[in-house]
Protein backbone atom coordinates (compact mmCIF):
# COMPACT_ATOMS: atom_id res chain seq x y z
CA UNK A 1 83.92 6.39 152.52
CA UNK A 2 82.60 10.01 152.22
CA UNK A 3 80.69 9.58 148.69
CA UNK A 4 79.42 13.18 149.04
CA UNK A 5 82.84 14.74 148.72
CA UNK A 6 82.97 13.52 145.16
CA UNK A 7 79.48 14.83 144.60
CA UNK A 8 80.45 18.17 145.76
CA UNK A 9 83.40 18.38 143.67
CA UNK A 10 81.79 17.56 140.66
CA UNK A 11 79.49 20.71 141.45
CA UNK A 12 82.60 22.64 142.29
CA UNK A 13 83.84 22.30 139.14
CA UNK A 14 80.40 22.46 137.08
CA UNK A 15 79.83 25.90 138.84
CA UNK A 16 83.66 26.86 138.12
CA UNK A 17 82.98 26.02 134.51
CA UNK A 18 79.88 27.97 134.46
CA UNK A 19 81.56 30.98 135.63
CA UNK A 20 84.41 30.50 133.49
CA UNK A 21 84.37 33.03 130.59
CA UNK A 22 84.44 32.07 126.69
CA UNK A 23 86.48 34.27 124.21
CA UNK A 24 86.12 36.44 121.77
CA UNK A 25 84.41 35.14 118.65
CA UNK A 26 84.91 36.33 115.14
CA UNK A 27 82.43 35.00 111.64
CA UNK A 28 84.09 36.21 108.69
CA UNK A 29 81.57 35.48 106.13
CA UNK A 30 78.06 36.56 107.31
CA UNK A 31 75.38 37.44 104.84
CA UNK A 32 72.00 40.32 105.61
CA UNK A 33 69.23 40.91 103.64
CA UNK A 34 69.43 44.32 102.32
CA UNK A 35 66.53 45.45 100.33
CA UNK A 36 68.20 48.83 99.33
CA UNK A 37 70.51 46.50 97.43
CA UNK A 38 68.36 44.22 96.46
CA UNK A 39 70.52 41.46 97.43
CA UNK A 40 72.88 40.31 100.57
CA UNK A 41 75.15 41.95 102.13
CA UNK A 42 78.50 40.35 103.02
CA UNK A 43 79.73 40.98 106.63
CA UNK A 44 82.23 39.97 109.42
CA UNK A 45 82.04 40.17 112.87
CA UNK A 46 83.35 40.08 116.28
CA UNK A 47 81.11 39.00 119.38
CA UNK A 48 83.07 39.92 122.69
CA UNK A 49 84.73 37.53 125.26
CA UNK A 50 81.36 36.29 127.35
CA UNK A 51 78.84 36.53 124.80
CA UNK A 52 77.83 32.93 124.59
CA UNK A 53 76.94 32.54 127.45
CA UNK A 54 75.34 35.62 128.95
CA UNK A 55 72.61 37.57 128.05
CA UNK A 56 73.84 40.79 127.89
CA UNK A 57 73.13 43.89 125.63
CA UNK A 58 76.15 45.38 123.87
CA UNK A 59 76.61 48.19 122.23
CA UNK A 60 77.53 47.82 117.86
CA UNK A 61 80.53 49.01 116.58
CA UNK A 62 80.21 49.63 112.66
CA UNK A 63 83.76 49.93 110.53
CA UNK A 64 84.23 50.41 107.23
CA UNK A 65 86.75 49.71 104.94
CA UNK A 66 88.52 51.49 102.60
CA UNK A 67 88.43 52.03 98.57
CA UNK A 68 88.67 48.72 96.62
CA UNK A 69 89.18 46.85 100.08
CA UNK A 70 87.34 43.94 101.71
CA UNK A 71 85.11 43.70 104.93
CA UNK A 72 87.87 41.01 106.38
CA UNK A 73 90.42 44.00 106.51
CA UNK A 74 89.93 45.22 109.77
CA UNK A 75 90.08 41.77 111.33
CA UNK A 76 93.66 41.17 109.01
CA UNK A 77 94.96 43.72 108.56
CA UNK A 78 93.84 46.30 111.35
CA UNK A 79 94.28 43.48 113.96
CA UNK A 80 90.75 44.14 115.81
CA UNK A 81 90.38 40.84 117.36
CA UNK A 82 93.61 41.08 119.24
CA UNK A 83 93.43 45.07 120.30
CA UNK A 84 90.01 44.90 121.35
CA UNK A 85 90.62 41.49 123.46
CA UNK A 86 93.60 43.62 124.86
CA UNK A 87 91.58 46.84 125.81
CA UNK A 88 88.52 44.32 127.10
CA UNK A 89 91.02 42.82 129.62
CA UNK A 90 92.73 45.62 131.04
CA UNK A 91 89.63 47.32 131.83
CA UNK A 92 89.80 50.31 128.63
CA UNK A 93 86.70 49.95 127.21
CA UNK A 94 83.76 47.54 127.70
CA UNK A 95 82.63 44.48 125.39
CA UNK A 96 80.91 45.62 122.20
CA UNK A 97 79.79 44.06 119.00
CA UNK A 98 81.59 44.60 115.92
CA UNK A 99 79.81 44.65 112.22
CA UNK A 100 82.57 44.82 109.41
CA UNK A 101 80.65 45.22 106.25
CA UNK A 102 81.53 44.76 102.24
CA UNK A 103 81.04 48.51 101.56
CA UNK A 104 81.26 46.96 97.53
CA UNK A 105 84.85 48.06 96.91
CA UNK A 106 84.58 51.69 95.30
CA UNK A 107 80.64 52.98 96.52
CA UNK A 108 81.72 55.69 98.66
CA UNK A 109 78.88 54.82 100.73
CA UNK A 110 76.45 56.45 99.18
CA UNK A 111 73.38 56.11 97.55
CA UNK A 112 73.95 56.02 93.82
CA UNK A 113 71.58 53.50 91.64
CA UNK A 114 70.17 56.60 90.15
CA UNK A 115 73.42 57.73 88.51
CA UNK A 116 74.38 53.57 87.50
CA UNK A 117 76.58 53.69 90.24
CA UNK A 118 77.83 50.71 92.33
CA UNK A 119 74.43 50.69 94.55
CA UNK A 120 72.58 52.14 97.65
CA UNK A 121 75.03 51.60 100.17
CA UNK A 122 73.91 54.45 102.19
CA UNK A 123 71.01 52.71 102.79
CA UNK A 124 72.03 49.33 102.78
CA UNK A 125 74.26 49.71 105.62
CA UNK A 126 72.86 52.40 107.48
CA UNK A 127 69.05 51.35 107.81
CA UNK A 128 68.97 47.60 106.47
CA UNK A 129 72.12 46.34 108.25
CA UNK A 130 71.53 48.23 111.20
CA UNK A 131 68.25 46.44 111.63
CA UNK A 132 69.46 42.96 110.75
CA UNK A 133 71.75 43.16 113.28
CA UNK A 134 69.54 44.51 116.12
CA UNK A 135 66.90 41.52 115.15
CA UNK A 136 70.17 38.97 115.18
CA UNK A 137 72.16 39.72 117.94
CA UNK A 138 71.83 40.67 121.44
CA UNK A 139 72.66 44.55 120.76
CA UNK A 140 71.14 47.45 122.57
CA UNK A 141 69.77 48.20 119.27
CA UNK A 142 69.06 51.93 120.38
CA UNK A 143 71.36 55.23 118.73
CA UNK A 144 72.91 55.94 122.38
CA UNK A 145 75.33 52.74 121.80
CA UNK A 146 75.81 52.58 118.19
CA UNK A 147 78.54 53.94 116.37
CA UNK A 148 80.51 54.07 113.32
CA UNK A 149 83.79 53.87 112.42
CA UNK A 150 85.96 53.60 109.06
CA UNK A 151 89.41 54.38 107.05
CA UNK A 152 89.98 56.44 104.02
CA UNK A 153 86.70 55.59 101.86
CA UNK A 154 85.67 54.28 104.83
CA UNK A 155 86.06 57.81 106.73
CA UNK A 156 84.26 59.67 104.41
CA UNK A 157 81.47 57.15 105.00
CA UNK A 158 81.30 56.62 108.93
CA UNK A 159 81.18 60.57 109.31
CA UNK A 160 78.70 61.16 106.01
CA UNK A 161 76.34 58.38 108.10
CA UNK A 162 76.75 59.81 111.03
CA UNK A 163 76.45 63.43 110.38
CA UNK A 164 73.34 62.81 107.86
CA UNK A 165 71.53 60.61 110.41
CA UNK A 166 72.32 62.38 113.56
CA UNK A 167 69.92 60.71 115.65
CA UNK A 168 71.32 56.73 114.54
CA UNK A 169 74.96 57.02 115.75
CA UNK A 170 76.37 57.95 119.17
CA UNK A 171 80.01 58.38 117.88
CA UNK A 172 81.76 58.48 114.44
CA UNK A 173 85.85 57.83 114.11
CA UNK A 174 87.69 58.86 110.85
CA UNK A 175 90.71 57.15 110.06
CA UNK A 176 92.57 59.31 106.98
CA UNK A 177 89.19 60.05 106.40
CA UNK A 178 88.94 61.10 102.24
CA UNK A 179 87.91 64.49 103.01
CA UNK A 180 88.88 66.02 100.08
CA UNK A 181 90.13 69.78 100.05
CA UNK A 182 91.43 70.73 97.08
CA UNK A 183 88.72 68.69 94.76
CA UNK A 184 87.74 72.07 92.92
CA UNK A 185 88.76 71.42 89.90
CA UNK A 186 86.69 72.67 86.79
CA UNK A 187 86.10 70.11 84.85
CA UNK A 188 87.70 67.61 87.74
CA UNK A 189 91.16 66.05 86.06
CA UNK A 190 90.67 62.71 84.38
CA UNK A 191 91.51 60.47 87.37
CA UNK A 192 88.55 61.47 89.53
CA UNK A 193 86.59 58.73 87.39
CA UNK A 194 88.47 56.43 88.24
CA UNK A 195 88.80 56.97 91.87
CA UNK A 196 85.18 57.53 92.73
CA UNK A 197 83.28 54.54 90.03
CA UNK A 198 80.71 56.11 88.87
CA UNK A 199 79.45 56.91 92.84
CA UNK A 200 78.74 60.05 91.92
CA UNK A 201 77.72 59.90 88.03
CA UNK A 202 79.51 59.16 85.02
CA UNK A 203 81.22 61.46 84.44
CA UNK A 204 81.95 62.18 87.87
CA UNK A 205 79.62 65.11 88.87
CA UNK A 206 81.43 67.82 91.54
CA UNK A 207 78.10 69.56 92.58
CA UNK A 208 76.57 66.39 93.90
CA UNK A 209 79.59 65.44 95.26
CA UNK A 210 79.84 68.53 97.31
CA UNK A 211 76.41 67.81 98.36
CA UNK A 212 77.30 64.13 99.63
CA UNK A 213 80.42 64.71 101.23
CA UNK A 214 80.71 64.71 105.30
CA UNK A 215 82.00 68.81 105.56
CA UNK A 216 78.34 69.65 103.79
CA UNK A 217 76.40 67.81 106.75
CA UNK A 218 78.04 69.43 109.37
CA UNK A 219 75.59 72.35 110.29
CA UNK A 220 72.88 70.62 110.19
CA UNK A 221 73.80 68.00 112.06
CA UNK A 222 74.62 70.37 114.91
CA UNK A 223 71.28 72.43 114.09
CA UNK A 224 69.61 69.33 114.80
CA UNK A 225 70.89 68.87 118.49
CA UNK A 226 71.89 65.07 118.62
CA UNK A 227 75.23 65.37 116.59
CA UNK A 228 77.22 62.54 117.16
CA UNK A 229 80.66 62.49 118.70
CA UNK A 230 83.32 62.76 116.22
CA UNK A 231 87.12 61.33 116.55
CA UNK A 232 89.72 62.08 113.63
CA UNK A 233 92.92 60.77 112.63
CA UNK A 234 95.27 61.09 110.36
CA UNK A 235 99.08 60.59 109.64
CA UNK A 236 101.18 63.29 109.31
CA UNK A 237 102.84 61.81 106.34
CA UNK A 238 99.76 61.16 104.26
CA UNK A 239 101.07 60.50 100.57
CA UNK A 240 97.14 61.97 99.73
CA UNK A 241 97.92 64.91 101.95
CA UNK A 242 94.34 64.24 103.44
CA UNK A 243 95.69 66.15 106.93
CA UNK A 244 94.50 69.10 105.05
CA UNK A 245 90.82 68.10 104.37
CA UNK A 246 90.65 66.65 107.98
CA UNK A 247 92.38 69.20 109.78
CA UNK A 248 89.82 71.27 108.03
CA UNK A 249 86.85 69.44 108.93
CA UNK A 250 88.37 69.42 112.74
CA UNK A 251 88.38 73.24 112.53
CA UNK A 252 84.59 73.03 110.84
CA UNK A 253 82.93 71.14 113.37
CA UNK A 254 84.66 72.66 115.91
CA UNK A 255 83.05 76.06 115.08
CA UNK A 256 79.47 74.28 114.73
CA UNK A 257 80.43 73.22 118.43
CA UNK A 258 80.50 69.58 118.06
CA UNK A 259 81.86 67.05 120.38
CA UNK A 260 85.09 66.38 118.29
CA UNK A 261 88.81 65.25 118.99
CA UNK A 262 91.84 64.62 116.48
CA UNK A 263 95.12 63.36 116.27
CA UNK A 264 97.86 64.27 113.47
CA UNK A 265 100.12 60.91 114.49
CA UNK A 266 103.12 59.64 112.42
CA UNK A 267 102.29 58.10 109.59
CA UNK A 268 101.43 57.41 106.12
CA UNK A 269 98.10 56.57 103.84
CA UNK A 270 98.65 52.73 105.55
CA UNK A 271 97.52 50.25 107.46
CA UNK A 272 100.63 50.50 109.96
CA UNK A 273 98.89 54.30 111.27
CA UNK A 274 95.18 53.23 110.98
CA UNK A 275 96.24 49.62 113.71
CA UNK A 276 98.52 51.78 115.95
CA UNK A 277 95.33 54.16 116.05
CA UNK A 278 92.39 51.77 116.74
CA UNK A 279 92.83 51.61 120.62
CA UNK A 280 92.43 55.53 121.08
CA UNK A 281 89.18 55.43 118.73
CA UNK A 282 87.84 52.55 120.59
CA UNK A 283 88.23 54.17 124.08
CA UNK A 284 86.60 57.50 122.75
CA UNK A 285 83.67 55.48 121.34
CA UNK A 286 83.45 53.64 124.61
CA UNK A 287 83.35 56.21 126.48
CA UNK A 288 80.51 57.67 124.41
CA UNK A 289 78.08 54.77 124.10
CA UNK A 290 75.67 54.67 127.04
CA UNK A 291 74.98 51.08 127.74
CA UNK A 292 72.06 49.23 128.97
């Protein structure tokens, strides 16, 4: 008798729909051209709750894995999906991209082709991936939301980025960052080959090393006046007793007056202490980015 009632509901529930929010999405096998490489580079990724729909501008959230680990890690193993749903929700941080990238198991995130290293990963990920993902996705694709992020091999690459192109990243977190601080061995033991694959020449070469690592960047990073802000953790258990080198660093950037916080938790070298972690480093590099 009153036809119209159904048309309005129909509306009612097409406008409910529309407002209705999707999820989180996550791509685990995503390919970028990266000419530094010469080839693709593998990713995954997480697009916040509402991103299909809207038309939003997020800030990017880079994290790196660790030595001989996998860019689906952090989405495994570090449970990223699920802590930065939870943090979204309750109101912690805000929705943000998230770029997990193949970091090609032992580079070190650095640029070594000229040695016969494992490739220019440097570059690969901090210029060619940064820009494939600003063409690709709706990011803010400016420095003042962009950070990065990583564990163990992965520390000692977010902070080396960070600190050697001050004016790319807002924010850098270091999870039992590999900041060596005892490596002064003359020649360097044996192992050392092993553990760094040729990253640094073959053999292993200390003074470029030295040169590479984050703690060398430090000063002029601050000279330059657009350091980014730095969070560290580690455990206090660390069977590579890396409190030492970060703890060290801490003190380091502190004197260069950086923006820098850490945390000596419970904990060993392990993925248990980097997951329990995550939420404070996402809610210091939230409250760093400046969004659109």
């Amino acid at each position: 008798m009153f036809p119209w009632r159904g048309v309005l509901l129909f509306f009612l529930l097409l406008a409910a729909g529309a407002r209705a929010q999707t999820p989180s999405q996550t791509f685990e096998f995503v390919h970028a051209p990266t000419p530094a490489l010469g080839s693709d580079l593998l990713y995954s990724l997480y697009l916040p709750p509402g991103y299909v729909e809207g038309a939003e501008r997020y800030p990017v959230l880079y994290l790196l894995h660790g030595k001989d680990g996998n860019h689906l890690e952090w989405l495994h193993d570090g449970h990223l999906r699920e802590t930065l749903d939870g943090l979204i929700a309750a109101g912690k941080v805000g929705p943000m991209i998230v770029v997990m990238p193949d970091g090609g198991g032992s580079s070190w995130y650095v640029d070594s082709k000229d040695v016969g290293g494992p490739g220019n990963y440097a570059s690969a990920i901090g210029i060619d991936l940064v820009k494939a993902i600003d063409a690709r996705y709706r990011s803010c694709g400016e420095p003042r939301c962009r950070a990065i992020a990583g564990l163990s091999m992965g520390g000692f690459g977010a902070l080396r980025l960070a600190l050697q192109r001050p004016f790319r990243f807002a924010a850098a977190a270091s999870f039992s960052g590999a900041l060596w601080s005892r490596l002064d061995d003359h020649p360097p033991p044996p192992s050392v080959n092993r553990i760094f694959a040729g990253s640094f020449g073959e053999p292993f070469d200390l003074k470029r090393f030295r040169a590479e690592e984050p703690s060398s960047l430090i000063e002029g990073a601050a000279a330059a006046g657009h350091a980014p802000a730095i969070f560290l953790t580690v455990g206090d258990r660390d069977r590579y007793g890396l409190y030492e080198g970060t703890f060290k660093a801490f003190m380091r950037m502190r004197a260069a007056g950086l923006n820098v916080e850490m945390r000596m938790t419970g904990g060993d070298h392990e993925w248990t202490t980097w997951a329990a972690e995550l939420p404070d480093a996402l809610i210091f590099i939230d409250q760093v980015f400046k969004r659109p």
